[in-house]
Protein backbone atom coordinates (compact mmCIF):
# COMPACT_ATOMS: atom_id res chain seq x y z
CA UNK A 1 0.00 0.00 0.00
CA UNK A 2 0.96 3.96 -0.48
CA UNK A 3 -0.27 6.32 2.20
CA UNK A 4 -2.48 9.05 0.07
CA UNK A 5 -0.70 12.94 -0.06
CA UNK A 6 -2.35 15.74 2.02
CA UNK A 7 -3.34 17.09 -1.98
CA UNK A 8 -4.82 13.69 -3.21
CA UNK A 9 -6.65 13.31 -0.01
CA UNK A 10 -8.14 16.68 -0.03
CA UNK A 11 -10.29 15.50 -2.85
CA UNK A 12 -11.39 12.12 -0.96
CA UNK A 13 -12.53 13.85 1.70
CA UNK A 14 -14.48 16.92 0.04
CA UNK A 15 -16.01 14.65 -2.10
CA UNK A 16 -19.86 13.61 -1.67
CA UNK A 17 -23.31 12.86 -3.16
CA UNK A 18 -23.62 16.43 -3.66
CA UNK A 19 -19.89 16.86 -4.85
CA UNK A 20 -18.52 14.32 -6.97
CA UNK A 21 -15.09 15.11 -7.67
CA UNK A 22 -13.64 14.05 -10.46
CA UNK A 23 -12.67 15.51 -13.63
CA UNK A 24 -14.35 14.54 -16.97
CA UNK A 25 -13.92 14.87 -21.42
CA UNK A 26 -16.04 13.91 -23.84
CA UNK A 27 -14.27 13.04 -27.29
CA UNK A 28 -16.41 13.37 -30.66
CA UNK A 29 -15.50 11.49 -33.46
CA UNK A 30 -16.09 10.93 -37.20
CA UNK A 31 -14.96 7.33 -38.37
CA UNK A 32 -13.28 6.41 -41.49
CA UNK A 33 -14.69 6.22 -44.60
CA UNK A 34 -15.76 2.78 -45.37
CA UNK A 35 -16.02 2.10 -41.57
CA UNK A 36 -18.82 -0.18 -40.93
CA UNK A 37 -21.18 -1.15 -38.63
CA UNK A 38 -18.18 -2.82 -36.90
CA UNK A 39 -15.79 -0.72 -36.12
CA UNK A 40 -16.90 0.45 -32.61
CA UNK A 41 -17.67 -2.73 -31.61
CA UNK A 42 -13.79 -4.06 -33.00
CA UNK A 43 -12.49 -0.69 -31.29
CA UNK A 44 -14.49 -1.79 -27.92
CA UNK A 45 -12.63 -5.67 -28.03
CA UNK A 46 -9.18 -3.82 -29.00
CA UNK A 47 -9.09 -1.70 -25.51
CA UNK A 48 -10.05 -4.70 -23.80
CA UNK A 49 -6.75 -6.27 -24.65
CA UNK A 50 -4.98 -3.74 -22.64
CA UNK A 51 -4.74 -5.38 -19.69
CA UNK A 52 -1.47 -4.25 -18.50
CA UNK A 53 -3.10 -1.29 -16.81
CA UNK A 54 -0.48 1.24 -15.06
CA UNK A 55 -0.31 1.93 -11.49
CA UNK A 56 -2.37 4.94 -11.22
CA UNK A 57 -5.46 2.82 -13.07
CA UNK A 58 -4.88 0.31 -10.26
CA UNK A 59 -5.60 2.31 -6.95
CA UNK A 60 -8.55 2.95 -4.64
CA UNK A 61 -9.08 4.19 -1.56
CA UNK A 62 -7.86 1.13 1.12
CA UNK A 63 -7.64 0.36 4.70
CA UNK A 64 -5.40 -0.27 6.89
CA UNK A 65 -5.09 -2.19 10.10
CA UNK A 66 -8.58 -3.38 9.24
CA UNK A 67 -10.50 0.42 9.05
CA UNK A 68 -8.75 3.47 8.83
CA UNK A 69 -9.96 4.45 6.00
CA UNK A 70 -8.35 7.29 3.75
CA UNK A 71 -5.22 6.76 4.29
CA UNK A 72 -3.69 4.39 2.17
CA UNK A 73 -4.18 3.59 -1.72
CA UNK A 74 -5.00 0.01 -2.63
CA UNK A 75 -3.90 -0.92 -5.74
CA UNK A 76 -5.97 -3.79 -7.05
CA UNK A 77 -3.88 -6.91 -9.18
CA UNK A 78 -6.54 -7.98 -11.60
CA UNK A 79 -8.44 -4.99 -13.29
CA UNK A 80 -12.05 -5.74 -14.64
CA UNK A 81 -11.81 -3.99 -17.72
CA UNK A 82 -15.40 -5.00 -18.76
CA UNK A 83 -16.96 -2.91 -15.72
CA UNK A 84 -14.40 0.37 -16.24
CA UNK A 85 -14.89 0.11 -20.22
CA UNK A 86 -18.36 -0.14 -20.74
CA UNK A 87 -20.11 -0.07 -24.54
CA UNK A 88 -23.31 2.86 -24.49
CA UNK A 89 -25.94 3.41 -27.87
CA UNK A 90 -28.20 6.69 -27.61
CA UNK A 91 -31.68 6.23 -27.78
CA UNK A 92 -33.41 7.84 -30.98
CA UNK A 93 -33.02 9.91 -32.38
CA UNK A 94 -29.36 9.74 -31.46
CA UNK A 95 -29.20 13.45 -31.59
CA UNK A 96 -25.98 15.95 -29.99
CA UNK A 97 -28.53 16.57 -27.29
CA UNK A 98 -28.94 12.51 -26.62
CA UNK A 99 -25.34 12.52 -26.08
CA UNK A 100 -24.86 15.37 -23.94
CA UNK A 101 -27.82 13.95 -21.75
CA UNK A 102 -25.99 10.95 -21.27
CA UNK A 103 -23.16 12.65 -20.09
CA UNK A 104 -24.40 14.73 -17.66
CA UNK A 105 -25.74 11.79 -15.90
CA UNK A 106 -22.70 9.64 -16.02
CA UNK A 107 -20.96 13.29 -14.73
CA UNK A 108 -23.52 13.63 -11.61
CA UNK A 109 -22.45 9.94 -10.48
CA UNK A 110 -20.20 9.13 -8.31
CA UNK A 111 -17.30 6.74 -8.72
CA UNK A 112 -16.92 3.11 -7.10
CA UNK A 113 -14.74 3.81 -4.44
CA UNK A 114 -14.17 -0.13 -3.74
CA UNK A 115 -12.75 -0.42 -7.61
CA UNK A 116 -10.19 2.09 -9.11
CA UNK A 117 -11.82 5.28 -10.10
CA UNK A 118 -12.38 5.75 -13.34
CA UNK A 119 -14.31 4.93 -16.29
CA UNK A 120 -14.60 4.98 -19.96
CA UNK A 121 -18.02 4.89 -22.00
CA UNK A 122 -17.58 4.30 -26.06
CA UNK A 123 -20.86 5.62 -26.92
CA UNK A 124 -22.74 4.82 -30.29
CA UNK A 125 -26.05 5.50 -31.69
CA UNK A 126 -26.06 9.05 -33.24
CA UNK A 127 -27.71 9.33 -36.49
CA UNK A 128 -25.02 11.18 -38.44
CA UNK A 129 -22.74 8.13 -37.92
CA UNK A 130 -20.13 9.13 -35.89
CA UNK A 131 -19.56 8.13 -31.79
CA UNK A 132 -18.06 9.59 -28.85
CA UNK A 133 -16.04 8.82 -25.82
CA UNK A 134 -17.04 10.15 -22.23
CA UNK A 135 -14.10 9.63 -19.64
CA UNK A 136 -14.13 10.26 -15.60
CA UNK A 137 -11.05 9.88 -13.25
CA UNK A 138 -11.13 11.01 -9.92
CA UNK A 139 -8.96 14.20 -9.47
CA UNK A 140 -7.18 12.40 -6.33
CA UNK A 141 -5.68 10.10 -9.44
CA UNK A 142 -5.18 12.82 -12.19
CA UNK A 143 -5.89 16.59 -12.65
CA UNK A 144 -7.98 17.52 -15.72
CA UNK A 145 -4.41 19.30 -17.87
CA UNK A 146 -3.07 15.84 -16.85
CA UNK A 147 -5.82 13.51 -17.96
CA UNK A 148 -5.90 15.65 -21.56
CA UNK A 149 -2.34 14.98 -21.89
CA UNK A 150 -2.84 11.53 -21.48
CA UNK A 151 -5.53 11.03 -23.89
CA UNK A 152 -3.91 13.00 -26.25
CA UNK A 153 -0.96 10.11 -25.78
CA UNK A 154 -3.32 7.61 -26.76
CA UNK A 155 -4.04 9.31 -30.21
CA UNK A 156 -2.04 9.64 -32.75
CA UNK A 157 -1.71 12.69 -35.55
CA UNK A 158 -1.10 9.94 -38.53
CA UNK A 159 -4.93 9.21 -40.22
CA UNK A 160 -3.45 5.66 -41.31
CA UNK A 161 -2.47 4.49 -37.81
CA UNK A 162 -4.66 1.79 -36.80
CA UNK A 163 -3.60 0.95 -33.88
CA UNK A 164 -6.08 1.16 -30.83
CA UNK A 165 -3.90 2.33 -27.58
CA UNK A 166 -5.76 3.00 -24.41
CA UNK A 167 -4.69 5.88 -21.76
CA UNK A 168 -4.83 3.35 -18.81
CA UNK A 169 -1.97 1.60 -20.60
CA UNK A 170 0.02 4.48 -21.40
CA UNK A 171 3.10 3.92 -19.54
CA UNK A 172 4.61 7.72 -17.66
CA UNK A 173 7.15 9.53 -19.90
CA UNK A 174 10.69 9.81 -18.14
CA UNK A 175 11.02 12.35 -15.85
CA UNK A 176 13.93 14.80 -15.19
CA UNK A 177 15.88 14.66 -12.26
CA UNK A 178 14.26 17.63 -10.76
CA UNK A 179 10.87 15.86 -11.66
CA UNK A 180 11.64 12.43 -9.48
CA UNK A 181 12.51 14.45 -6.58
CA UNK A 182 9.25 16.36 -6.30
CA UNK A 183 6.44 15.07 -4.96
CA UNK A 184 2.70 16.10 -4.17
CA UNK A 185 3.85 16.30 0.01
CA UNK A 186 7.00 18.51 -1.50
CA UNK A 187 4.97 20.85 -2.99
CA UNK A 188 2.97 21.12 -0.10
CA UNK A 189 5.51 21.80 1.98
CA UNK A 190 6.55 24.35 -0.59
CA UNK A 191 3.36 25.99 -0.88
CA UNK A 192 3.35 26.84 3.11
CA UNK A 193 6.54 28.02 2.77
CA UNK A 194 5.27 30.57 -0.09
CA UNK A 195 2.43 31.47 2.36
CA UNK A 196 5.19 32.19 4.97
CA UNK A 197 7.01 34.41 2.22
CA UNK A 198 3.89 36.35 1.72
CA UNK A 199 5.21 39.43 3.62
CA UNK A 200 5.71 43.05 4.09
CA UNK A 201 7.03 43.50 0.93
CA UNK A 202 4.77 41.79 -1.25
CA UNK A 203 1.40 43.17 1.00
CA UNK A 204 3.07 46.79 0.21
CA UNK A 205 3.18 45.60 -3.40
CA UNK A 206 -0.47 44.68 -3.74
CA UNK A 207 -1.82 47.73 -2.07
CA UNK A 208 -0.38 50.02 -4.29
CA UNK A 209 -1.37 47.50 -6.53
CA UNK A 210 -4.93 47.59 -5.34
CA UNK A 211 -5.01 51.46 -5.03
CA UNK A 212 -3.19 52.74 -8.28
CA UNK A 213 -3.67 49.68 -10.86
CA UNK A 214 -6.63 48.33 -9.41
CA UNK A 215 -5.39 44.89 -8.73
CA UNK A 216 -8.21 42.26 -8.41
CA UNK A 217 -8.76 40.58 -5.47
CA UNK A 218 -10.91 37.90 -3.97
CA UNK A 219 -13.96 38.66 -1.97
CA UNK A 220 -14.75 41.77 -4.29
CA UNK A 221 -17.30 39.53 -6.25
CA UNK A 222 -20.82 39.62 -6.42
CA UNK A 223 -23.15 37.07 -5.02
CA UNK A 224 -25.02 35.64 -7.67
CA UNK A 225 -27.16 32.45 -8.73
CA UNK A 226 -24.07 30.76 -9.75
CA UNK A 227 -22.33 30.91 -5.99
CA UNK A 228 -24.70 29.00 -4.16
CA UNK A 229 -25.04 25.13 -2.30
CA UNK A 230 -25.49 22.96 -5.06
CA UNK A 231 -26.87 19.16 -5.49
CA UNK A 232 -25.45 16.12 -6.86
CA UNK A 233 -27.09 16.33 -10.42
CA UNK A 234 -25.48 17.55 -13.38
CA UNK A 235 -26.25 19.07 -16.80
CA UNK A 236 -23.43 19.60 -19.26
CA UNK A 237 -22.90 21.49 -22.29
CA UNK A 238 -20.39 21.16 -25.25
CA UNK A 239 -19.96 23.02 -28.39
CA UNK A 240 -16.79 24.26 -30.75
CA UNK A 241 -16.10 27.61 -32.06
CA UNK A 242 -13.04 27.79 -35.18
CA UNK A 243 -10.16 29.72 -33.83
CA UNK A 244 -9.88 31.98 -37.05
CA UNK A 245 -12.85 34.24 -35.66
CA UNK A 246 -11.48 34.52 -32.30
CA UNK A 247 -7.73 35.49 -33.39
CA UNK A 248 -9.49 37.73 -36.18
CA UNK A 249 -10.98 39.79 -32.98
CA UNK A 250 -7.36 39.40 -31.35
CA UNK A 251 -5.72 40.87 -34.60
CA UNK A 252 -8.09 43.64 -34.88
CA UNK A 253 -7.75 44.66 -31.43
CA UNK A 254 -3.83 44.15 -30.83
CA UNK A 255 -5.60 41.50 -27.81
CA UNK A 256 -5.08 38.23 -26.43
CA UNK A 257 -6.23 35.25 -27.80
CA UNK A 258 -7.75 34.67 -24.40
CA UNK A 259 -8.74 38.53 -23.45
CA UNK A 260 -11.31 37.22 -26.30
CA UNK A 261 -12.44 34.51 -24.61
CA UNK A 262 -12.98 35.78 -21.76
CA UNK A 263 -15.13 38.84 -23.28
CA UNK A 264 -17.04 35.86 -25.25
CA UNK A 265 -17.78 34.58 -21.84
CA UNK A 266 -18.43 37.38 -20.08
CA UNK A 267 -21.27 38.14 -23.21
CA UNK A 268 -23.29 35.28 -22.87
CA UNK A 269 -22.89 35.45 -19.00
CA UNK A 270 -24.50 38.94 -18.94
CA UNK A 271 -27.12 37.41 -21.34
CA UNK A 272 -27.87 34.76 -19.26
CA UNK A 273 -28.42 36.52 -15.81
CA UNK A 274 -30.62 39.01 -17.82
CA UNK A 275 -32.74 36.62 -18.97
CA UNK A 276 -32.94 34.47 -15.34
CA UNK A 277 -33.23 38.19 -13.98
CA UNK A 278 -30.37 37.88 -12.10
CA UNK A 279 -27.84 40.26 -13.35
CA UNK A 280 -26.12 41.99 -10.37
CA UNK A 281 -25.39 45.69 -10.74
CA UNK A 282 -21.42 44.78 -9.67
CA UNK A 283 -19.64 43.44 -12.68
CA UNK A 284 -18.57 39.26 -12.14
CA UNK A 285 -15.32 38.21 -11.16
CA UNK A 286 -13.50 35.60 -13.20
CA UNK A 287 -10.88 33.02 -11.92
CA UNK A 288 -8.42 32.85 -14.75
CA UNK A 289 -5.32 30.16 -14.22
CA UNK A 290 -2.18 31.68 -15.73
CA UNK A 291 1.27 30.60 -16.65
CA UNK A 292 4.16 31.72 -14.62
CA UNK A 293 6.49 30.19 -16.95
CA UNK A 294 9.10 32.67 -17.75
CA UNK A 295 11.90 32.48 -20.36
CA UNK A 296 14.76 31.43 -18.10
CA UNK A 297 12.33 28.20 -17.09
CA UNK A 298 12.31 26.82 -20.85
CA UNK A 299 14.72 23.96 -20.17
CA UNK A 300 12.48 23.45 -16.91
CA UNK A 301 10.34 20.40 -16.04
CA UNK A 302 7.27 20.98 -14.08
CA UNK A 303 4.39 23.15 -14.32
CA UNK A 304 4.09 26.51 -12.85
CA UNK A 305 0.67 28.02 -12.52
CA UNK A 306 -1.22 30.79 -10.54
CA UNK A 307 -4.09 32.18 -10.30
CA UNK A 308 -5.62 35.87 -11.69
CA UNK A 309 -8.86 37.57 -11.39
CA UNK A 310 -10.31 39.45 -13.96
CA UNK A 311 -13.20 41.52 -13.79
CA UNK A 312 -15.67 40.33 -16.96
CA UNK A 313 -17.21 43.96 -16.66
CA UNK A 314 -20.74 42.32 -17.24
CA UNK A 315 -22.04 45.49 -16.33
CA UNK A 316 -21.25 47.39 -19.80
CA UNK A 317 -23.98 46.76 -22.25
CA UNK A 318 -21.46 47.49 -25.28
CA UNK A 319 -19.03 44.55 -26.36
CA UNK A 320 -16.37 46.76 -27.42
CA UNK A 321 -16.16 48.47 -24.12
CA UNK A 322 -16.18 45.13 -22.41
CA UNK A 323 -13.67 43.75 -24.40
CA UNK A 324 -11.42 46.92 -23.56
CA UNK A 325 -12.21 46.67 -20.09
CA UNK A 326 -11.83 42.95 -19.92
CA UNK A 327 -8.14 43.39 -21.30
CA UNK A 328 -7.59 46.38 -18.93
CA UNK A 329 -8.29 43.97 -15.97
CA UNK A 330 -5.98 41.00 -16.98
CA UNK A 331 -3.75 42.47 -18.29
CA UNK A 332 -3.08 44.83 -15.53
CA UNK A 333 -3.44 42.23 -12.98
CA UNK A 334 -1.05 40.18 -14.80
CA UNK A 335 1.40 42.92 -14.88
CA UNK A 336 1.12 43.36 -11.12
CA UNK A 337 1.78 39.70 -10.38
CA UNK A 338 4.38 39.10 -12.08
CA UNK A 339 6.15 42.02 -10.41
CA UNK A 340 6.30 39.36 -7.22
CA UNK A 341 8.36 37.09 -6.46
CA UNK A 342 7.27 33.25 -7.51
CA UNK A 343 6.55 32.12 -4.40
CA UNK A 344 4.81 35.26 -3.69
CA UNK A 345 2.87 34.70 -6.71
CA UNK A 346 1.95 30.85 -5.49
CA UNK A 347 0.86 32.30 -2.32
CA UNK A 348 -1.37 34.92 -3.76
CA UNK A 349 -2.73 32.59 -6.15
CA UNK A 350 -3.07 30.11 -3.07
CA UNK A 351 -5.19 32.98 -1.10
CA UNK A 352 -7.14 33.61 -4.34
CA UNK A 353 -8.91 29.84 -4.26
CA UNK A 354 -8.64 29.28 -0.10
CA UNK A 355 -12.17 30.29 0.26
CA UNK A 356 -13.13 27.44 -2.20
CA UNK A 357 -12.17 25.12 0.33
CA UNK A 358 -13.96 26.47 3.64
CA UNK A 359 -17.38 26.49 1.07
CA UNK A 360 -16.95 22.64 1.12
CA UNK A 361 -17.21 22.89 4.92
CA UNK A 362 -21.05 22.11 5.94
CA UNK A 363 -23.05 25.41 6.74
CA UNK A 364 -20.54 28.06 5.13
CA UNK A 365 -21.09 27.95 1.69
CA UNK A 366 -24.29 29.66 1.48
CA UNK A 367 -22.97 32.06 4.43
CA UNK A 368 -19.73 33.39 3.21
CA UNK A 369 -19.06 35.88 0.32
CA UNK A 370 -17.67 34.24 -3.01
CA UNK A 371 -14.07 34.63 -3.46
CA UNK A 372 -15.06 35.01 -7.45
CA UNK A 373 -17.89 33.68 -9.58
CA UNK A 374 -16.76 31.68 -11.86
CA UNK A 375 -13.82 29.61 -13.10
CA UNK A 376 -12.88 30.11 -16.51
CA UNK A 377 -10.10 27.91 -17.64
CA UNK A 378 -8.19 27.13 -21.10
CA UNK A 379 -6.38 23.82 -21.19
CA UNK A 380 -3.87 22.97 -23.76
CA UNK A 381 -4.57 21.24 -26.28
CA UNK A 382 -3.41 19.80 -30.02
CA UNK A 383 -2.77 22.10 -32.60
CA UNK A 384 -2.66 19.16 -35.11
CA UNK A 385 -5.60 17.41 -36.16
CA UNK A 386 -5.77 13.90 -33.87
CA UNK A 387 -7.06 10.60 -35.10
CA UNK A 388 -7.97 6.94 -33.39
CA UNK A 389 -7.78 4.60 -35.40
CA UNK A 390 -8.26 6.61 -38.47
CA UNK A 391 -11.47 8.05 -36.85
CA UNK A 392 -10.84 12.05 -36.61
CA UNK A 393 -11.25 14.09 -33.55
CA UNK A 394 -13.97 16.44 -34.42
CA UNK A 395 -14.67 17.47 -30.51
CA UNK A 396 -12.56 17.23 -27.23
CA UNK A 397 -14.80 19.06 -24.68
CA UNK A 398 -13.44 18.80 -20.66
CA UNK A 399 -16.13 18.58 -18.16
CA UNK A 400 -14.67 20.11 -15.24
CA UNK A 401 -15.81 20.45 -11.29
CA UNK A 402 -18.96 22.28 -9.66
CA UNK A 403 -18.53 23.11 -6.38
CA UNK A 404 -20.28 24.19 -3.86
CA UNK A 405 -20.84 28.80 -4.20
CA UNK A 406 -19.28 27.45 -7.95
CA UNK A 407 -22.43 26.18 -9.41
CA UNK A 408 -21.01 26.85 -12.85
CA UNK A 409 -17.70 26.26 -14.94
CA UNK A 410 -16.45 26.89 -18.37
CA UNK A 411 -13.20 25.00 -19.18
CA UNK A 412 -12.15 24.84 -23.09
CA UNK A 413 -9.48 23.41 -24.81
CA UNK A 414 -8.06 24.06 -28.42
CA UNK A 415 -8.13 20.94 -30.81
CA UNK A 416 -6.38 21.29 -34.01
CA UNK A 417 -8.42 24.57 -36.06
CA UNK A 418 -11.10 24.74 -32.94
CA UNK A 419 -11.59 25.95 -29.48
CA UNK A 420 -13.73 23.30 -27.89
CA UNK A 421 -15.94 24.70 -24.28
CA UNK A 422 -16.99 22.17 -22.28
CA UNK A 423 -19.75 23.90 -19.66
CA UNK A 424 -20.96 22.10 -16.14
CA UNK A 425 -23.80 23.53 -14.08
CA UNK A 426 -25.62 22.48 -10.99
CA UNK A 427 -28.83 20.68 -12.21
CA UNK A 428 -30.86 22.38 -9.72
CA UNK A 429 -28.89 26.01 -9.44
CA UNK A 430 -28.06 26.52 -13.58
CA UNK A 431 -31.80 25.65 -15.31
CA UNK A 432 -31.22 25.43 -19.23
CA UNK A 433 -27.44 25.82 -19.49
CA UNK A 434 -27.63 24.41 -22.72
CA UNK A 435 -28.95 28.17 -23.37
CA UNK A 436 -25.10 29.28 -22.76
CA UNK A 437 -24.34 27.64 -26.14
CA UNK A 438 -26.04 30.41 -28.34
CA UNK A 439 -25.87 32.73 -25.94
CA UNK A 440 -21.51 32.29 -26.36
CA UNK A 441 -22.41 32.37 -30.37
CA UNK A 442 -24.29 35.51 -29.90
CA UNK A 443 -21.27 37.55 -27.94
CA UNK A 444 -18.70 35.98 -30.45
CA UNK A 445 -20.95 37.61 -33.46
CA UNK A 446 -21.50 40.98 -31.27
CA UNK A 447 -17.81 41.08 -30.58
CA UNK A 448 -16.72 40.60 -34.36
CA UNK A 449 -19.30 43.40 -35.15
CA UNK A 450 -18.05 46.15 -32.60
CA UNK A 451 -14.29 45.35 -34.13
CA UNK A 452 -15.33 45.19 -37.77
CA UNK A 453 -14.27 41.52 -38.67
């Protein structure tokens, strides 16, 4: 047995009916030509051949000295493939909105905590002939820019490649040096230390932050239907956008690819609190992850992110305006964190998402103010078109985590000439999120008119 790290067991124990905690994709594809009627079902008998399944696919939750629970992974010998890979056919008429059904219930349910956690669906049935893949692995085992990575392993950018490899056979790339000696416990210990480091100087730096570029910080949101207790169902939304219009907007402003994004967001978000009636008067606050990657970290392993918040000035009724003042807010933050220190930056980015943690606490997430109001996340993606067995990748949308005050998220992903969004709401809290679709179509289109592309 391995004893479970303070970070992998902080998902074990926030996790419950109402908070399932794992991280989720669902992959679109279009088969070959000529593929028949067989090829899911010879796909479906491939993966089952994979049976040497790496550690990470192996482990549960275990005991030790007979019922201490949560302390300890198990790691079970013989995997039953047939129960984690299970075969799935839509019901007529096998539309988009079939599939996206089925996935928000198999994303409202928990995982088996007596069997490894995870699961794969191959799901057929969809009446323009092409399937999908939904995907869940418990965030103790694998973070969602981890599982992506993974998956994108297990495809491969040649169309004539037919073999069938499965990510729970992927063996781990080699690390670095510096890579073997880190560990999840390390960079605990590391991130207290950055807390620690969090002193005079930097608190000097982010008041005249605050007070001359108007830094963002937490707790300056406004309460909204989004930040509220949530239940255990789930609805989720998926839809892809081509990248030309976005970096058309990005040209013609001299903006980010992702100050467009954002303002895209922050569009349909103000048209979807107008419409529920729900539109504070304060504009939202965004939780944007960044990269603190600077040049001199190139040769680097590892992954260095913090945290930024943006205002998504919802309160502007012109797109223009809130595009301009979306870009004033992240890019001004951005300039004032990276004027700190790293570990200052860790430790502000640590104090941005600590309230997130006290909401899972039982009676203060309806009570306390929301740090932000939504998390808004890009994760990398392929820039090159990906194939499975000669079927193409035509969607790769990640299903991220609702939380309790976080009824809401929008994660998307780039794949090959697309930006794919992947949105998860609160069954109860979000009603008709599939709304957010054309409501994210509508900004884009008011965006590209109040630039001129």
């Amino acid at each position: 047995m391995e004893l479970i790290s303070p970070i992998d067991l902080m998902f074990l124990l926030a996790e419950s009916r109402e908070h399932p905690m794992h991280v989720g994709g669902l992959q679109l594809f279009e088969p070959p030509e000529g593929a028949g009627l067989e090829f899911i079902r010879d796909i479906h008998a491939a993966m089952l051949t994979h049976e040497d399944v790496q550690p990470t696919f192996r482990k549960h939750p275990g005991e030790l000295f007979g019922g201490i629970a949560n302390v300890a992974w198990s790691f079970d010998r013989d995997i039953d493939l047939e129960y984690h890979l299970r075969r799935s056919a839509l019901p007529s008429p096998g539309r988009v909105r079939e599939l996206l059904e089925l996935a928000s219930r198999l994303h409202g349910s928990l995982l088996d905590r007596h069997r490894p956690l995870w699961e794969t669906h191959l799901v057929e049935g969809l009446n323009d002939g092409r399937f999908a893949v939904y995907t869940k692995v418990h965030h103790a085992l694998l973070d969602g820019v981890s599982a992506m990575k993974l998956i994108r392993r297990a495809l491969s950018e040649d169309p004539l490649d037919s073999d069938v490899r499965a990510p729970w056979s992927m063996p781990p790339r080699p690390r670095t040096k510096d890579k073997q000696s880190s560990s999840a416990l390390g960079d605990l210990v590391r991130l207290t230390g950055s807390l620690a480091a969090f002193g005079p100087s930097a608190v000097t730096l982010a008041r005249g932050a605050l007070l001359e570029q108007q830094l963002t910080l937490p707790f300056g949101a406004p309460k909204t239907m989004f930040n509220v207790p949530i239940g255990g169902a789930r609805r989720c939304a998926a839809q892809s956008w081509p990248l030309k219009r976005i970096v058309a907007i990005k040209e013609a402003t001299g903006f980010t690819v992702n100050d467009v994004v954002l303002a895209m967001c922050a569009g349909a978000l103000r048209a979807y609190l107008i419409e529920q009636d729900a539109l504070p008067d304060r504009p939202l606050i965004a939780m944007v992850p960044v990269n603190l990657r600077t040049e001199d970290d190139a040769s680097s392993g590892g992954n260095m992110v913090g945290t930024i918040l943006c205002s998504l000035a919802t309160d502007l009724d012109d797109p223009a305006k809130r595009l301009d003042a979306i870009h004033a807010s992240i890019s001004g933050n951005k300039e004032v964190f990276s004027q700190l220190p790293r570990l200052q930056q860790l430790a502000l980015s640590a104090f941005n998402i600590a309230q997130l943690g006290l909401a899972m606490l039982p009676g203060l997430g309806s009570a306390a103010q929301p740090p932000f109001n939504i998390v808004i996340s890009n994760v990398p993606g392929s820039r090159e078109p990906l194939y499975w067995r000669g079927a193409r990748l035509e969607g790769n949308y990640p299903l991220s985590i609702a939380l309790d005050g976080q009824a809401l998220n929008i994660t998307l992903s780039n794949n090959a000439d697309n930006l794919d969004f992947g949105l998860v709401g609160c069954r109860r809290s979000i009603p008709h999120l599939q709304r957010l679709l054309g409501q994210l179509e509508d900004s884009l289109v008011a965006l590209e008119e109040a630039v001129g592309v």
